[in-house]
Each structure stands twice: as structure tokens, then as C-alpha cells.
Protein backbone atom coordinates (compact mmCIF):
# COMPACT_ATOMS: atom_id res chain seq x y z
CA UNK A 1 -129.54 -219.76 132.98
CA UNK A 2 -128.42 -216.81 131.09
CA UNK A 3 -124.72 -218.71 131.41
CA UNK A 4 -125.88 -221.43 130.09
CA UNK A 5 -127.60 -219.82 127.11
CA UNK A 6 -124.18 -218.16 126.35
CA UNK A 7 -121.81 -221.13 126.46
CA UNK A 8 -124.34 -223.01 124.28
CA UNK A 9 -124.92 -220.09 121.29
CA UNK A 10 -121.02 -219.44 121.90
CA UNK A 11 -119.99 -223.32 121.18
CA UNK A 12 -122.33 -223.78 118.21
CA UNK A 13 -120.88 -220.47 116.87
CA UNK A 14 -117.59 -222.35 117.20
CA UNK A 15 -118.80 -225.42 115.78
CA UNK A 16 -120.22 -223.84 112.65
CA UNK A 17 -117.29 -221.22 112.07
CA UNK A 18 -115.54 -223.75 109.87
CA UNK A 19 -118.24 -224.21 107.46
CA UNK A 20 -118.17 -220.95 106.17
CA UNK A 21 -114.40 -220.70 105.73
CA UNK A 22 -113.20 -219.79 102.39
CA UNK A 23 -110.54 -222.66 101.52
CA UNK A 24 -107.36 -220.85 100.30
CA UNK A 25 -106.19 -221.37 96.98
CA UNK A 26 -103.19 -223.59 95.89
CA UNK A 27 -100.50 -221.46 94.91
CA UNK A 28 -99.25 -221.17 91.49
CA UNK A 29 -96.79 -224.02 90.59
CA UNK A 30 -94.96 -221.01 88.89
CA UNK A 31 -95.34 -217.40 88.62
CA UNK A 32 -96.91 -216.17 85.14
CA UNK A 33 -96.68 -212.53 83.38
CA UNK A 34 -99.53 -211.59 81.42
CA UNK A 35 -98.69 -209.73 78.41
CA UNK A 36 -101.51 -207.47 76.62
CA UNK A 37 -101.33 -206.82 72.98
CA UNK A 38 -103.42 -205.58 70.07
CA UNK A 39 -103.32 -208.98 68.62
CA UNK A 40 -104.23 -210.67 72.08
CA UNK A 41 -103.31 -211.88 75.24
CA UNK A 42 -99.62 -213.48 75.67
CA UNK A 43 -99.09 -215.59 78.89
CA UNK A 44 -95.62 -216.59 79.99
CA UNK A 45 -94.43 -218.63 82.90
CA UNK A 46 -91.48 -217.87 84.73
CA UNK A 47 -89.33 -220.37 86.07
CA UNK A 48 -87.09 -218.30 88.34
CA UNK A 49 -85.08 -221.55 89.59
CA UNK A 50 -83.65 -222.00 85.51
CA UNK A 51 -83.44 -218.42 84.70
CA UNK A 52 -82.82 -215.92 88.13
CA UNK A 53 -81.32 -212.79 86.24
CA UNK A 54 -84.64 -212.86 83.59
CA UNK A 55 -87.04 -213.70 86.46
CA UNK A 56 -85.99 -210.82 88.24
CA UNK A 57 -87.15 -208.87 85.33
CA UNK A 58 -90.46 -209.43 85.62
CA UNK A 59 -90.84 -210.00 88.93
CA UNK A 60 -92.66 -208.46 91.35
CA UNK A 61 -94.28 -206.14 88.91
């Protein structure tokens, strides 16, 4: 009985583990650098496939 009661409460564990799994996000369609300034916020996408040598400038920072 006690078996039983453990392969029933293990398999709805399973059952139920995928509804509380965070879906990942989609990554970034292109890595962006976040510049802060006194006069505000500048955001710049890199596009490392049209400019390598400046990509690897910023990134990873």
C-alpha cells in the first residue's frame, strides 16, 4: 500500500512539474549596448555579422 501511495504522489509530481516551468526567453535578435548619459539613455544594436572588428568592441562587456 505504502508502494502504491508513492508511485501515485511520485507520477502526479511528474505530471504537474511542467506547469510550473518558467518558459525561457527568446533570445535577442541582436545584441544591444546600453549607453548612460546625463542627457539620457542611448541604446545601440550591434550587428556583429556587418561590422566584426566594432562588435568586438563592445562585446562581451
Amino acid at each position: 500500500m505504502k508502494f502504491l501511495m508513492l508511485a501515485l504522489s511520485s507520477a502526479a509530481l511528474i505530471a504537474t512539474a511542467s506547469a510550473f516551468a518558467q518558459p525561457q526567453p527568446a533570445p535577442a535578435a541582436h545584441p544591444t549596448v546600453l549607453f548612460k548619459t546625463s542627457q539620457g539613455d542611448i541604446k545601440v544594436d550591434l550587428y556583429p555579422e556587418k561590422a566584426p572588428r566594432p562588435w568586438r568592441t563592445f562585446w562581451p562587456m
